[in-house]
PDB file of N, CA and C in Angstrom:
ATOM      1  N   UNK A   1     -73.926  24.417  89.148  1.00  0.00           N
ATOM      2  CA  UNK A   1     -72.775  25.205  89.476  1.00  0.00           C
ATOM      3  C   UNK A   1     -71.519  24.364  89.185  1.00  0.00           C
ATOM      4  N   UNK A   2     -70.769  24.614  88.405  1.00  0.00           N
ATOM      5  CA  UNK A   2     -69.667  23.819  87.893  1.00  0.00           C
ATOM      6  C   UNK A   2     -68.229  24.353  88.814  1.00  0.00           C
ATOM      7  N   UNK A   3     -67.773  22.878  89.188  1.00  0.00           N
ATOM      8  CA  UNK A   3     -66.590  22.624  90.441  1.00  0.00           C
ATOM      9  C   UNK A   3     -65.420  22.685  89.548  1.00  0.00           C
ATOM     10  N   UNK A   4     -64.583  22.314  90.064  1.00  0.00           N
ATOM     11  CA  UNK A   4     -63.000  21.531  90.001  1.00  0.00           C
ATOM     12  C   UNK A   4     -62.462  20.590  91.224  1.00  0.00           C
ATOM     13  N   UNK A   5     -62.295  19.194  90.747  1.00  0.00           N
ATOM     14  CA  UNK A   5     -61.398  18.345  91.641  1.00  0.00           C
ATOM     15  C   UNK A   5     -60.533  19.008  91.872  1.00  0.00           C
ATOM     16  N   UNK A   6     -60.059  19.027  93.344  1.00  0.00           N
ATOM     17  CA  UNK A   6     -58.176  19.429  93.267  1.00  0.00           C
ATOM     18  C   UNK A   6     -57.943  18.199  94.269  1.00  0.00           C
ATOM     19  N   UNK A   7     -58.704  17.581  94.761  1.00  0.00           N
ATOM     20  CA  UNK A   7     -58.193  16.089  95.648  1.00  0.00           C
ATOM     21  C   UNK A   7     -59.040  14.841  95.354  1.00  0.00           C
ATOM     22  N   UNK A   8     -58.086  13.819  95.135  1.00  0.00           N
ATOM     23  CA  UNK A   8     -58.999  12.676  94.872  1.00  0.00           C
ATOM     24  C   UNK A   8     -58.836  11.338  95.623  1.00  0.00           C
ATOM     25  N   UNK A   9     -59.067  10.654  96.219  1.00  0.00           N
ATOM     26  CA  UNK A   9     -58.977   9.219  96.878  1.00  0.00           C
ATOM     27  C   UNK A   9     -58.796   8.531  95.889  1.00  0.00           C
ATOM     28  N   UNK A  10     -59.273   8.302  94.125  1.00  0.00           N
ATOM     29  CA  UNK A  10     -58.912   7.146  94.079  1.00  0.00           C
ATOM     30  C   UNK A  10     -57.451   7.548  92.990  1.00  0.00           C
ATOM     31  N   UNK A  11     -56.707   6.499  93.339  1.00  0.00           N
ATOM     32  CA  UNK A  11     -55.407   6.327  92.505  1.00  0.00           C
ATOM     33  C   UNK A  11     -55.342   7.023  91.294  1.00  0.00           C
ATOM     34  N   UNK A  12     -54.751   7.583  90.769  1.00  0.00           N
ATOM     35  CA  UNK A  12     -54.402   7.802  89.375  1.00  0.00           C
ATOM     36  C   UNK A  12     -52.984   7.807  89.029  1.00  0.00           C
ATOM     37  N   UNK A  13     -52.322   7.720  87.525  1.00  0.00           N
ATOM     38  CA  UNK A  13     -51.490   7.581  87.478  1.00  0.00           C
ATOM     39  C   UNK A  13     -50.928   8.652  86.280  1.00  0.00           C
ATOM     40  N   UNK A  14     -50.158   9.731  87.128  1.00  0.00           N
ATOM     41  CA  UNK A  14     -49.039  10.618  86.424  1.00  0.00           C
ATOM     42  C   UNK A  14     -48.559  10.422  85.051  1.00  0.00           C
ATOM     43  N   UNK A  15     -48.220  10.995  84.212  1.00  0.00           N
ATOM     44  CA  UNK A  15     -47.731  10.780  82.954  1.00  0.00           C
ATOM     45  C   UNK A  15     -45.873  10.034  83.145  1.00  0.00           C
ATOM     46  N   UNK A  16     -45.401  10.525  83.780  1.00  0.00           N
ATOM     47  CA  UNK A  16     -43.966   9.700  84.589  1.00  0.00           C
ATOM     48  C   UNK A  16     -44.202   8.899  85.218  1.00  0.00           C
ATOM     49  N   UNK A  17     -45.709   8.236  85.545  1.00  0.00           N
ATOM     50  CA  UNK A  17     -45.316   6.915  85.983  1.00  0.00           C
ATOM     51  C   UNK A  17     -45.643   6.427  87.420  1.00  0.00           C
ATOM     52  N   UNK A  18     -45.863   7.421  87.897  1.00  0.00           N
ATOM     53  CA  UNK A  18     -46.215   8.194  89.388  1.00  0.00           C
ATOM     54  C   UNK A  18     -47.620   7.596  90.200  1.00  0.00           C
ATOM     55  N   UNK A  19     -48.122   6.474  90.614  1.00  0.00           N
ATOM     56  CA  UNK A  19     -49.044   6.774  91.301  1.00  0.00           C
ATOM     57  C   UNK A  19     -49.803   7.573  92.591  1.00  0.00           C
ATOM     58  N   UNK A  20     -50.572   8.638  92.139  1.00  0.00           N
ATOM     59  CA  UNK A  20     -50.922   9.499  92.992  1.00  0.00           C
ATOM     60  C   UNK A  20     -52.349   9.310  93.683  1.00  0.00           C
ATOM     61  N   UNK A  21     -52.708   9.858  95.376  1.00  0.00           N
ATOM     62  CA  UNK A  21     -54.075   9.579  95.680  1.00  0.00           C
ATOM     63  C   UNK A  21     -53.856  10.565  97.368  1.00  0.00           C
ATOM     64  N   UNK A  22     -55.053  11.260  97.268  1.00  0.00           N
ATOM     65  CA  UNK A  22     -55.041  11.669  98.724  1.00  0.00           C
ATOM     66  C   UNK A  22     -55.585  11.419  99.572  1.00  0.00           C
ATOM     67  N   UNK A  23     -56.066  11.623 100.802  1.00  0.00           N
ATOM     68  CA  UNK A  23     -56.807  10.451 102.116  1.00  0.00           C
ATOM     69  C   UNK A  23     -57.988  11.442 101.701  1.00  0.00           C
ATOM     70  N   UNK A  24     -58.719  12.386 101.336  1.00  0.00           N
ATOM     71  CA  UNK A  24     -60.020  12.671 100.613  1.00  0.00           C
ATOM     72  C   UNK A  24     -60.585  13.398  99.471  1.00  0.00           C
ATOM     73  N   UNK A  25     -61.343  13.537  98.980  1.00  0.00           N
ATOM     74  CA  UNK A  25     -62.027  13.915  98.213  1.00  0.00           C
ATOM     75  C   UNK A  25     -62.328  15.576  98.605  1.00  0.00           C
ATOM     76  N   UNK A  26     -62.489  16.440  97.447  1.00  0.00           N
ATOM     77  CA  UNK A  26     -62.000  17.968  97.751  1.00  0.00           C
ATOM     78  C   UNK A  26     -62.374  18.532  96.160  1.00  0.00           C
ATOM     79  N   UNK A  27     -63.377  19.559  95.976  1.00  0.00           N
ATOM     80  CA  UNK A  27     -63.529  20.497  95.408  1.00  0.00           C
ATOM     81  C   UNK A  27     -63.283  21.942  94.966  1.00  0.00           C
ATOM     82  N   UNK A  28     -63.616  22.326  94.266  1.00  0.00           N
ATOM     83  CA  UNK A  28     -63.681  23.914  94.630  1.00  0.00           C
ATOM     84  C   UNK A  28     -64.883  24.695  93.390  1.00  0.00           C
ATOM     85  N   UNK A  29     -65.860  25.296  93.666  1.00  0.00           N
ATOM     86  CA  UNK A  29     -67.033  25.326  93.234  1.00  0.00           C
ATOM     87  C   UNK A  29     -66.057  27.113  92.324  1.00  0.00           C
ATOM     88  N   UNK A  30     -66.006  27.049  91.206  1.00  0.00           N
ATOM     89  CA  UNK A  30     -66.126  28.051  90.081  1.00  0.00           C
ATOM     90  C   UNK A  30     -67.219  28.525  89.341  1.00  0.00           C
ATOM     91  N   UNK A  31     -66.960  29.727  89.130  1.00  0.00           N
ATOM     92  CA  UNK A  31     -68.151  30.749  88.266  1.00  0.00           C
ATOM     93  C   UNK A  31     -67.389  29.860  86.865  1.00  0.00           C
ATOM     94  N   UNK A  32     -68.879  30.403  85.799  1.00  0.00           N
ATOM     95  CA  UNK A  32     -68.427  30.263  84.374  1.00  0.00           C
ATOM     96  C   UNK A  32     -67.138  30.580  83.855  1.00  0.00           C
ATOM     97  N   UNK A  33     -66.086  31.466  84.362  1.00  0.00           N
ATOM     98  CA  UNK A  33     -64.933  32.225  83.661  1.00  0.00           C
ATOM     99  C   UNK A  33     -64.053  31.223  84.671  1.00  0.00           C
ATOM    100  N   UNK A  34     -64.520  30.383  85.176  1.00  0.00           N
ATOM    101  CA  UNK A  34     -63.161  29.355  85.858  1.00  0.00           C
ATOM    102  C   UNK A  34     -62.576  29.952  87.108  1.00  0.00           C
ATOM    103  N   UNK A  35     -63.186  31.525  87.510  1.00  0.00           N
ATOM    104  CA  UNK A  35     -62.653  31.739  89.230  1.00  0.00           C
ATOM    105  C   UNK A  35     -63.292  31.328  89.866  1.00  0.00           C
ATOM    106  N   UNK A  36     -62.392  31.110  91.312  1.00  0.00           N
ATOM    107  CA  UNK A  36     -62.659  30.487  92.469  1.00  0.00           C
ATOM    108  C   UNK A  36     -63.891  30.905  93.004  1.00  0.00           C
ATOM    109  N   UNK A  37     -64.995  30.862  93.475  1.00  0.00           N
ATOM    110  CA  UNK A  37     -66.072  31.494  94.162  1.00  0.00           C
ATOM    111  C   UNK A  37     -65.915  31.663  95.184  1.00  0.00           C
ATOM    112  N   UNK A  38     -64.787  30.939  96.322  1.00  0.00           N
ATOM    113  CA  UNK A  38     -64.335  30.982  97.617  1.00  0.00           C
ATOM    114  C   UNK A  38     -63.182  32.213  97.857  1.00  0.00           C
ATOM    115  N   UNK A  39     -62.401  31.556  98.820  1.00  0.00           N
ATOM    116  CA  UNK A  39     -61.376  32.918  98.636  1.00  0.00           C
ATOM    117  C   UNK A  39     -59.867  31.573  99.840  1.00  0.00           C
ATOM    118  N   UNK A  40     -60.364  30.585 100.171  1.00  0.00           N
ATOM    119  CA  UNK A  40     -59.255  29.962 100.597  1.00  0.00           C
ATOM    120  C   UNK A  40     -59.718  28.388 100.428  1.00  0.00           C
ATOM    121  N   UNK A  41     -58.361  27.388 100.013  1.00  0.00           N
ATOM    122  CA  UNK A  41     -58.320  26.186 100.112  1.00  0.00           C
ATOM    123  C   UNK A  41     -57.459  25.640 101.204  1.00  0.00           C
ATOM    124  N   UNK A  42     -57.838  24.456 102.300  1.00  0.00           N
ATOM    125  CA  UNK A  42     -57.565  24.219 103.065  1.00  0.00           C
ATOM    126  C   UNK A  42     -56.990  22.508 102.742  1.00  0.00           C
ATOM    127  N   UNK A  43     -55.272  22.349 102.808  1.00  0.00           N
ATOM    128  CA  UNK A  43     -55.319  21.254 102.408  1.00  0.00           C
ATOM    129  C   UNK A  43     -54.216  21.222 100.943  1.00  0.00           C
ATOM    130  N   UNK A  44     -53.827  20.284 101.149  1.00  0.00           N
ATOM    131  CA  UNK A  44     -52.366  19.737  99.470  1.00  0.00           C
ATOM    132  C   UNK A  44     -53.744  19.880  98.524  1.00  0.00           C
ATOM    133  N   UNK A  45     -53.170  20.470  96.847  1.00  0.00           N
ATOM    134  CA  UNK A  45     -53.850  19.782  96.163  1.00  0.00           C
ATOM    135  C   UNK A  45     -53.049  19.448  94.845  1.00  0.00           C
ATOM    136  N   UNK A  46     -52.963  18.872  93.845  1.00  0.00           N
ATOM    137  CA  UNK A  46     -52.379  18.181  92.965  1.00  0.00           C
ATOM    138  C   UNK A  46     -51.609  19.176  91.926  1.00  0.00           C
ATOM    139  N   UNK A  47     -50.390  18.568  91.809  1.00  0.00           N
ATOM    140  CA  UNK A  47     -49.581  19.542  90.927  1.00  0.00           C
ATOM    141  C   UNK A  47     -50.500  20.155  89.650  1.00  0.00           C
ATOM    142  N   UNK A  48     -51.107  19.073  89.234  1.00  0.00           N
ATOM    143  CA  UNK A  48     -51.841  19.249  87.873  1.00  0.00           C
ATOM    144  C   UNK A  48     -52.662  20.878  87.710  1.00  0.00           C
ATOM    145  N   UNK A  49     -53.337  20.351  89.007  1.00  0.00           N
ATOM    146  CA  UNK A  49     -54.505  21.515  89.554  1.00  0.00           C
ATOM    147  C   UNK A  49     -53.756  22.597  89.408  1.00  0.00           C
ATOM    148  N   UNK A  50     -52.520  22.759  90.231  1.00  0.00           N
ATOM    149  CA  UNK A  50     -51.857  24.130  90.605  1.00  0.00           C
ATOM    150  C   UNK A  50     -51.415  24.647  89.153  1.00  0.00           C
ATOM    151  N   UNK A  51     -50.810  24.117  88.080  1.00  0.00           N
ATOM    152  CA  UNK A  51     -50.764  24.156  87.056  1.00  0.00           C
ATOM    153  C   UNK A  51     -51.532  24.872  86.021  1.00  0.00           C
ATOM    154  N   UNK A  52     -52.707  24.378  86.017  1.00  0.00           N
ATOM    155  CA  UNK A  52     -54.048  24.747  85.167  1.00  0.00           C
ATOM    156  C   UNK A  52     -54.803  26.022  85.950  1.00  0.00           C
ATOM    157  N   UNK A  53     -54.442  25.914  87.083  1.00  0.00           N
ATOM    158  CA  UNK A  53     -55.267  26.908  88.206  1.00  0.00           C
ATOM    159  C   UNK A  53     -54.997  27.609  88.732  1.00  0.00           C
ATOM    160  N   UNK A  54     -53.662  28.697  87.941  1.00  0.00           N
ATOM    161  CA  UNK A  54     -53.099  29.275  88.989  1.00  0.00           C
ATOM    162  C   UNK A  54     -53.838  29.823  90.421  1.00  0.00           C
ATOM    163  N   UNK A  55     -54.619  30.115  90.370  1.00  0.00           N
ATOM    164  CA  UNK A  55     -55.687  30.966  91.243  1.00  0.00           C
ATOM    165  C   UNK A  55     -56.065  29.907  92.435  1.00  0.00           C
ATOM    166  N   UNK A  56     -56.262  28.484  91.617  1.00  0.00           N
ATOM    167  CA  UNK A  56     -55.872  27.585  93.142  1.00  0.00           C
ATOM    168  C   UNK A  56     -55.135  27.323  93.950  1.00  0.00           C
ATOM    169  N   UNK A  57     -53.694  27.562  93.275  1.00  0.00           N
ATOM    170  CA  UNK A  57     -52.531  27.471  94.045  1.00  0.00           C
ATOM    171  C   UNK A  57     -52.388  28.929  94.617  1.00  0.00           C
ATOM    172  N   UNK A  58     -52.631  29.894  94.562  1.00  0.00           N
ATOM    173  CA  UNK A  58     -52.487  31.220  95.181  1.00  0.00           C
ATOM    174  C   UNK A  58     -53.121  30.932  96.408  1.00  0.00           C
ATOM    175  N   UNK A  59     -54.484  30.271  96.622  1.00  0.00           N
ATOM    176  CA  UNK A  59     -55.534  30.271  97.559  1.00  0.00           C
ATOM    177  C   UNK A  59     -55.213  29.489  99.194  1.00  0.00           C
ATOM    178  N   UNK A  60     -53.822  28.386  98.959  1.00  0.00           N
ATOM    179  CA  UNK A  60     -53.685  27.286  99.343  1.00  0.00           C
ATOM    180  C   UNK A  60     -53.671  27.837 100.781  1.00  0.00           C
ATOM    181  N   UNK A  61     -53.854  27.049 102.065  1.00  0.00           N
ATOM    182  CA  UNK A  61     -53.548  27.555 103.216  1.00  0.00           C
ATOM    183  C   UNK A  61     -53.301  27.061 104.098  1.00  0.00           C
TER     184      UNK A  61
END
C-alpha cells in the first residue's frame, strides 16, 4: 500500500537554505491515483507536501 511522508524527524534542507525537521515521523497511506485513503490529518505538515498534495492540506486539523 503506497504512503506519503508529510512529517519527518530527520533534518532536511529547503532549496533557500532553510533547515527543516519535526518532533515526529507521520504518514498518510494513498490509493494508486495519489488520494488520501483517510479523511483527516492531525498535526503541521511540510510546505512541500501541501504543495504537491493539495488534498493533504485540505485534510489538516
Amino acid at each position: 500500500m503506497p504512503a506519503v511522508i508529510v512529517r519527518e524527524h530527520k533534518p532536511w534542507r529547503r532549496k533557500d537554505g532553510v533547515y527543516m525537521y519535526f518532533e515526529d515521523n507521520a504518514g498518510v497511506i494513498v490509493n494508486p491515483n495519489g488520494e488520501m485513503k483517510g479523511s483527516a490529518i492531525i498535526g503541521p505538515i511540510c510546505k512541500e507536501c501541501a504543495d504537491l498534495w493539495a488534498s493533504a492540506a485540505k485534510a489538516i486539523v
